[in-house]
Protein backbone atom coordinates (compact mmCIF):
# COMPACT_ATOMS: atom_id res chain seq x y z
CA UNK A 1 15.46 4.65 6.61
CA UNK A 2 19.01 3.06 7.55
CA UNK A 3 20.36 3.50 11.04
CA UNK A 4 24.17 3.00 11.73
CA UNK A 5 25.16 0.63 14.31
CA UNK A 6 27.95 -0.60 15.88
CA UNK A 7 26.62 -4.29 15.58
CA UNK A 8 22.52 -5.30 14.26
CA UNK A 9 20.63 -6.08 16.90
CA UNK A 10 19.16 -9.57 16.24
CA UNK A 11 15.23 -9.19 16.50
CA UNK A 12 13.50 -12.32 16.72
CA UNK A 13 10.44 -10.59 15.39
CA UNK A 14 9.43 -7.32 13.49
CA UNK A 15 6.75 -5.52 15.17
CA UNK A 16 4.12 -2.88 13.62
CA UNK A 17 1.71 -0.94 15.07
CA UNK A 18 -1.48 -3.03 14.96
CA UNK A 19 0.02 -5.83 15.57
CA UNK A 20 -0.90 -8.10 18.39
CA UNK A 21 0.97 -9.89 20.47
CA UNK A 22 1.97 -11.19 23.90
CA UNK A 23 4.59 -10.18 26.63
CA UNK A 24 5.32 -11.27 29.88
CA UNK A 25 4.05 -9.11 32.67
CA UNK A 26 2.81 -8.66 36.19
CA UNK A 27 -0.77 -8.52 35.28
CA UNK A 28 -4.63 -8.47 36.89
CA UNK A 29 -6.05 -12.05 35.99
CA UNK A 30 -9.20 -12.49 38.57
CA UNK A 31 -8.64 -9.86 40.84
CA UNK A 32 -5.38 -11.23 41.64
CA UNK A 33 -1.89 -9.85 40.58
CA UNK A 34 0.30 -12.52 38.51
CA UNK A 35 3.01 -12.71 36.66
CA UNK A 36 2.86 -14.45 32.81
CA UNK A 37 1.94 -14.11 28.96
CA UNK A 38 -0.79 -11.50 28.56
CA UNK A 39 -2.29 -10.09 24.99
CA UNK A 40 -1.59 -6.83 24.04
CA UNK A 41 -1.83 -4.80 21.05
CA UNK A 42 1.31 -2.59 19.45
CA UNK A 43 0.68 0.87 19.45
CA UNK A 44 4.60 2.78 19.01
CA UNK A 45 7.42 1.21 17.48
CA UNK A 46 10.76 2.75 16.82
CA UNK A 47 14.23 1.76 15.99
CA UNK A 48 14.96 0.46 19.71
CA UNK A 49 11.68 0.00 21.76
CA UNK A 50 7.97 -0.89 21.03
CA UNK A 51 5.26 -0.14 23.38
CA UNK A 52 2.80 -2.68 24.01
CA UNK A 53 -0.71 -1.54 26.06
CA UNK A 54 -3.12 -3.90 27.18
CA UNK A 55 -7.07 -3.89 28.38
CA UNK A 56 -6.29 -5.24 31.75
CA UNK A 57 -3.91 -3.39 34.28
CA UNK A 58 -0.31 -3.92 34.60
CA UNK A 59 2.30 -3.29 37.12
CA UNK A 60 6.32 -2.12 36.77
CA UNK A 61 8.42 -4.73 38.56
CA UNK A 62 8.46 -2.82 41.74
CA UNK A 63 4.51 -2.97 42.04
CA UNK A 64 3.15 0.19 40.92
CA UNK A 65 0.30 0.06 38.91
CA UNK A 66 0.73 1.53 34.96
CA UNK A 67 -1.97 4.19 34.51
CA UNK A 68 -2.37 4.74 31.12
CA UNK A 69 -1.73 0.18 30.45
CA UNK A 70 1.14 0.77 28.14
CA UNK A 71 4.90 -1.34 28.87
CA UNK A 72 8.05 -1.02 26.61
CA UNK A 73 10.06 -3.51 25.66
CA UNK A 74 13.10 -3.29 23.47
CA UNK A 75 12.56 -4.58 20.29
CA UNK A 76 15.54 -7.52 21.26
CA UNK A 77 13.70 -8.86 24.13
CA UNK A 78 12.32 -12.29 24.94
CA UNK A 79 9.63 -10.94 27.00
CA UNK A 80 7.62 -9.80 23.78
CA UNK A 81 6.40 -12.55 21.20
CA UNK A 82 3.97 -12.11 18.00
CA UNK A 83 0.76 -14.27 18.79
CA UNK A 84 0.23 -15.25 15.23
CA UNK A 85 -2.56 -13.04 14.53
CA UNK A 86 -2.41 -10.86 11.89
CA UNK A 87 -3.93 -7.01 12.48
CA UNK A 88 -7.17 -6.35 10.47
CA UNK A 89 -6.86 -4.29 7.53
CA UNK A 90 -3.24 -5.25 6.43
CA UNK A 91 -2.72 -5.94 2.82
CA UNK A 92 -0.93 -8.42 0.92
CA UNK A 93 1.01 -6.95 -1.47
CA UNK A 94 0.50 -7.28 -5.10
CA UNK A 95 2.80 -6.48 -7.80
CA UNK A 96 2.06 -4.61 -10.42
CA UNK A 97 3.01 -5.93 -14.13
């Protein structure tokens, strides 16, 4: 699938859903509410955003708490990195001769 653009957006990394990964977010750590590098797990990507949700809860900027523990990021930001940790199941590819 191409998409036309005006200029490519320069992604630092290429997400997929599966994939884990960390972004920085106000976040529960130990009953208190901080703000840093949490794990999360990809579950929508699309040509602009990727969702990220988490197993601990997470609040928009402006303190309200996300119900369903799901944040989107655009796939240009530096608030989302890949933790090096491949999802379970993915295949290497192998060429057939």
């Amino acid at each position: 699938m191409t998409y036309a653009y005006m200029r490519s957006p320069d992604a630092a990394y290429s997400f997929d859903v599966g994939d884990s990964v960390e972004a920085f977010c106000d976040h529960e750590k130990s009953n208190e509410r901080v703000r840093g590098w949490l794990k999360g797990i990809v579950v929508q990507v699309d040509n602009k955003m990727v969702a990220v949700q988490f197993r601990s809860n997470v609040f928009l900027t402006d303190g309200w708490m996300v119900p369903d523990r799901i944040l989107w990021y655009p796939l240009t930001s530096d608030q989302i990195r890949a933790t090096g940790i491949k999802k379970a199941g993915k295949r290497e590819f192998i060429p057939d001769y």
